[in-house]
C-alpha atoms as a PDB file:
ATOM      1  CA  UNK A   1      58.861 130.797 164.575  1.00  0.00           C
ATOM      2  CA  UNK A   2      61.215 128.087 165.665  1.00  0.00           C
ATOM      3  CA  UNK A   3      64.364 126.668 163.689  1.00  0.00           C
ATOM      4  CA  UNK A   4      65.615 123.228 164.370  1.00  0.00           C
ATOM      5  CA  UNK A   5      68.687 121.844 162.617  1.00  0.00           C
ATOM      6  CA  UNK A   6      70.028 118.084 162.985  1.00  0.00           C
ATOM      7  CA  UNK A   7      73.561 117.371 162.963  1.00  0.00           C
ATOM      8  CA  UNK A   8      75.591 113.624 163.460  1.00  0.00           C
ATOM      9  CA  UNK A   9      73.991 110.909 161.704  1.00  0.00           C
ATOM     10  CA  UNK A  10      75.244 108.380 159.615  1.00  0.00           C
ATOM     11  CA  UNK A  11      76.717 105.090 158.963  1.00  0.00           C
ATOM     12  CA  UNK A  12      77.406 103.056 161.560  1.00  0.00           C
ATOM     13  CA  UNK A  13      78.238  98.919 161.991  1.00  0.00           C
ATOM     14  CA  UNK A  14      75.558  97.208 163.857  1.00  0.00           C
ATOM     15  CA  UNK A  15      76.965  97.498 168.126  1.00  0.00           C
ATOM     16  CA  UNK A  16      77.945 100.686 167.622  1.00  0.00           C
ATOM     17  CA  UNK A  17      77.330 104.067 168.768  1.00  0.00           C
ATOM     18  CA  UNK A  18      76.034 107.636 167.498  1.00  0.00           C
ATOM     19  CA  UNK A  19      75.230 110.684 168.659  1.00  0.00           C
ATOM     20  CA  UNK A  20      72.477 113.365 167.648  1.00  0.00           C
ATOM     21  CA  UNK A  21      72.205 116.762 168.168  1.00  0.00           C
ATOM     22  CA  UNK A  22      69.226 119.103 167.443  1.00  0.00           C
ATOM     23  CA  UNK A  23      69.538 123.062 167.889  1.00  0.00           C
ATOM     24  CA  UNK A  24      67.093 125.299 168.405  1.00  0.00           C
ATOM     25  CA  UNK A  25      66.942 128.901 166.889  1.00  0.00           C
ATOM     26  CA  UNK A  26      63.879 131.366 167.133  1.00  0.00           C
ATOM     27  CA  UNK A  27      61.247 131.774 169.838  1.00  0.00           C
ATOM     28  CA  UNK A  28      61.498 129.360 172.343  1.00  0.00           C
ATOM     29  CA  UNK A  29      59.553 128.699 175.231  1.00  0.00           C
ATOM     30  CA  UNK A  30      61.069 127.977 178.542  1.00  0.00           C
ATOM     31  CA  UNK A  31      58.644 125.392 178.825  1.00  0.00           C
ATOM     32  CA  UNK A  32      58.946 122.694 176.434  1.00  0.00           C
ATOM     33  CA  UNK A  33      59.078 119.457 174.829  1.00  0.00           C
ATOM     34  CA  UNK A  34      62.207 118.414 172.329  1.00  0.00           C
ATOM     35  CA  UNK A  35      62.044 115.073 170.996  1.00  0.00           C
ATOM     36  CA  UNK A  36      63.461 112.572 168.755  1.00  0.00           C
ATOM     37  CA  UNK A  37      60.981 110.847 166.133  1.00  0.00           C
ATOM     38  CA  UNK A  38      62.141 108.443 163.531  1.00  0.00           C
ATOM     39  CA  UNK A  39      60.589 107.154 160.183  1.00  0.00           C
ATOM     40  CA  UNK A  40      61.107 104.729 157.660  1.00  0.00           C
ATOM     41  CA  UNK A  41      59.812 104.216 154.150  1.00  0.00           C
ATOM     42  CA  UNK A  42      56.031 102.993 154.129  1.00  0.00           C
ATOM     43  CA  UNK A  43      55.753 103.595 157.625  1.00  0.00           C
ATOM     44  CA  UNK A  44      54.859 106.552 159.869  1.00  0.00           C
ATOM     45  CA  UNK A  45      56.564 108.667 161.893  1.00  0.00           C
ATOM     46  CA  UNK A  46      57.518 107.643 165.323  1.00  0.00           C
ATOM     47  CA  UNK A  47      58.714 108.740 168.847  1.00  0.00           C
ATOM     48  CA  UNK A  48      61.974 107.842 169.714  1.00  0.00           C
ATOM     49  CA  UNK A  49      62.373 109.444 172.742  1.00  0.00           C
ATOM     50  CA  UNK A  50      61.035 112.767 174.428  1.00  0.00           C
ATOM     51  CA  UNK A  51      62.435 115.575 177.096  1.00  0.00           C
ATOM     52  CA  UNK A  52      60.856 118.188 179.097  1.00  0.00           C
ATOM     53  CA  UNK A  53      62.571 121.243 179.962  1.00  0.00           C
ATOM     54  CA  UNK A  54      61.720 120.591 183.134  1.00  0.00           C
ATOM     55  CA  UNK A  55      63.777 119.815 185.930  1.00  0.00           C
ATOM     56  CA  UNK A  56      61.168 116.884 187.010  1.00  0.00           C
ATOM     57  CA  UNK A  57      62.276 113.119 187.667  1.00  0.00           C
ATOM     58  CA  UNK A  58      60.230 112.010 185.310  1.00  0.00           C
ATOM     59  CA  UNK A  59      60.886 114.391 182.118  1.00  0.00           C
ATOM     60  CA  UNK A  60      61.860 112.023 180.023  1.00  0.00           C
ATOM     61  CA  UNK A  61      60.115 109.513 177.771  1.00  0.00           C
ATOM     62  CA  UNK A  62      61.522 106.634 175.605  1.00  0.00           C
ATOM     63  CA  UNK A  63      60.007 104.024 173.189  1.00  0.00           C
ATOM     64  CA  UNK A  64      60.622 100.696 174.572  1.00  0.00           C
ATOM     65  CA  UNK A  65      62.501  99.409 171.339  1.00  0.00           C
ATOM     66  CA  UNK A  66      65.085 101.904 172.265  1.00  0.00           C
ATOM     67  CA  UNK A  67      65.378 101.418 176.002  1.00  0.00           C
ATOM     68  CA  UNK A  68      68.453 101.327 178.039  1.00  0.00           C
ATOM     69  CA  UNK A  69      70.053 101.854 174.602  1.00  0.00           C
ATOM     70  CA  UNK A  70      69.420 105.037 173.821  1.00  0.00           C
ATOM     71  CA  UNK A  71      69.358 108.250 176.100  1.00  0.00           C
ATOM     72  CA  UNK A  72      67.972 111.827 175.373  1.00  0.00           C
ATOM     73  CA  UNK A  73      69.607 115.283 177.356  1.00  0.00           C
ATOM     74  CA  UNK A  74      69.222 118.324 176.717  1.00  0.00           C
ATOM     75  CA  UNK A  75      70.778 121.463 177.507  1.00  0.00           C
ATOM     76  CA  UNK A  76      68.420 124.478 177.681  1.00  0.00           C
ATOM     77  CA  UNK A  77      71.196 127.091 177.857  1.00  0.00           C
ATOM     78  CA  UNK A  78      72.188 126.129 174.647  1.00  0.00           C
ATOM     79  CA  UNK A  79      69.100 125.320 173.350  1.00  0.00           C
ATOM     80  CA  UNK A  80      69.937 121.369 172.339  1.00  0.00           C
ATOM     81  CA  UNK A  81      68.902 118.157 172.634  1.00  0.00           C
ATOM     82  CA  UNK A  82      70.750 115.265 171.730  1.00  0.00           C
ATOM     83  CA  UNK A  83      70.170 111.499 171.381  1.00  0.00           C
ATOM     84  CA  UNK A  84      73.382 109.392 172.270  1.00  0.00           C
ATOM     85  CA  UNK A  85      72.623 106.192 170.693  1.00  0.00           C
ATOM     86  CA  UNK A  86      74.417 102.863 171.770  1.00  0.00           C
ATOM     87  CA  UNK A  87      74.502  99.314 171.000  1.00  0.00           C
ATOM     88  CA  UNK A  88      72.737 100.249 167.436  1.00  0.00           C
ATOM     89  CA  UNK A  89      70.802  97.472 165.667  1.00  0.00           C
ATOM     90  CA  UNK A  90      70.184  97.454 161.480  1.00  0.00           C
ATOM     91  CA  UNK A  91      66.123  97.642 162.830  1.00  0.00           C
ATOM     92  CA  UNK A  92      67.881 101.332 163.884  1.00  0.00           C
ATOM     93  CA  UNK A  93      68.036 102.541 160.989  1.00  0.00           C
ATOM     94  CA  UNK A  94      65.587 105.166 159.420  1.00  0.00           C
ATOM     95  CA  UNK A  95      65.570 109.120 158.992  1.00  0.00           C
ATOM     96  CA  UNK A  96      65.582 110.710 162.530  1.00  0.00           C
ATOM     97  CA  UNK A  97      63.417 113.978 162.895  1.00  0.00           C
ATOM     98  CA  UNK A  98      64.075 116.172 165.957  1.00  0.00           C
ATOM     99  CA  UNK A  99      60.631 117.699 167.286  1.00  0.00           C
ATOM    100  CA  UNK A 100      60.113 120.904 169.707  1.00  0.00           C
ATOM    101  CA  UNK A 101      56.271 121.205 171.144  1.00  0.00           C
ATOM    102  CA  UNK A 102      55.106 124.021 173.262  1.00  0.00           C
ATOM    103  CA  UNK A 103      51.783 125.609 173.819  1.00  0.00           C
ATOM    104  CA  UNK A 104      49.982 124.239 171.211  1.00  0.00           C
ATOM    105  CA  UNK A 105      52.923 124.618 168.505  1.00  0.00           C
ATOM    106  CA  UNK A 106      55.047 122.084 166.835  1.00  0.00           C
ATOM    107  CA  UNK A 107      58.295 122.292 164.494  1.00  0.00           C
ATOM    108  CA  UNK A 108      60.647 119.621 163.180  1.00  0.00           C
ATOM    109  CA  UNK A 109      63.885 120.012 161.685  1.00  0.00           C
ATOM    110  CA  UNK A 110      64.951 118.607 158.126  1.00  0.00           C
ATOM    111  CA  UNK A 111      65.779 114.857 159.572  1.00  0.00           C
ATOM    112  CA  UNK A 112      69.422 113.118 159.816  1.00  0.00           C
ATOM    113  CA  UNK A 113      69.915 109.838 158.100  1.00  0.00           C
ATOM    114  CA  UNK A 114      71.023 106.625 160.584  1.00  0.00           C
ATOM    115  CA  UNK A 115      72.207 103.546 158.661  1.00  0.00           C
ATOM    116  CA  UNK A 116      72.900 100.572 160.857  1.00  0.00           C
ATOM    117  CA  UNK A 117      75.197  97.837 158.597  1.00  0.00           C
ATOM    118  CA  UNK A 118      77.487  96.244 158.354  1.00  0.00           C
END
């Protein structure tokens, strides 16, 4: 079974920055996908942005409302992913879930509230 815990949202005026961080905690694959999903009220959940644990040039994934704004790393030793968030928009805002997939198994963690405003 697989733990995840958010940590580092919160209020933030509309340019700025934040910074996410999802760890880990049970059994973990060494191959796997961590991800950042978002979701608003009335509307369904949706992928922010996506990493591989592998070392591959393309092993990472973003929505393109989030593009060149946002970036996803992770660091398997630790067993984290994070979501560095810049130039944050009030269309930002929403309850971000952090995601872990591998081989055929899914978990999310509790979700970490963004507010974009000013």
């Amino acid at each position: 079974q697989v733990q995840l815990v958010e940590s580092g949202g919160g209020l933030v005026q509309p340019g700025g920055s934040l910074r996410l961080s999802c760890a880990a905690s049970g059994s973990i694959f060494s191959i796997n996908v961590m991800g950042w999903y978002r979701q608003t009220p009335g509307k369904s959940r949706e992928l922010v942005a996506s990493i591989s644990s592998l070392f591959t040039r393309r092993n990472t994934n973003y929505a393109d409302s989030v593009k060149g704004r946002f970036t996803v790393s992770r660091d398997n030793a630790k067993g984290t992913v994070y979501l560095q968030m810049n130039s944050l928009k009030p269309e930002d805002t929403a309850v971000y879930y952090c995601n872990l997939q591998q081989s055929g198994q899914s978990a999310w963690g509790q979700g970490t509230q963004v507010t974009v405003s000013s």
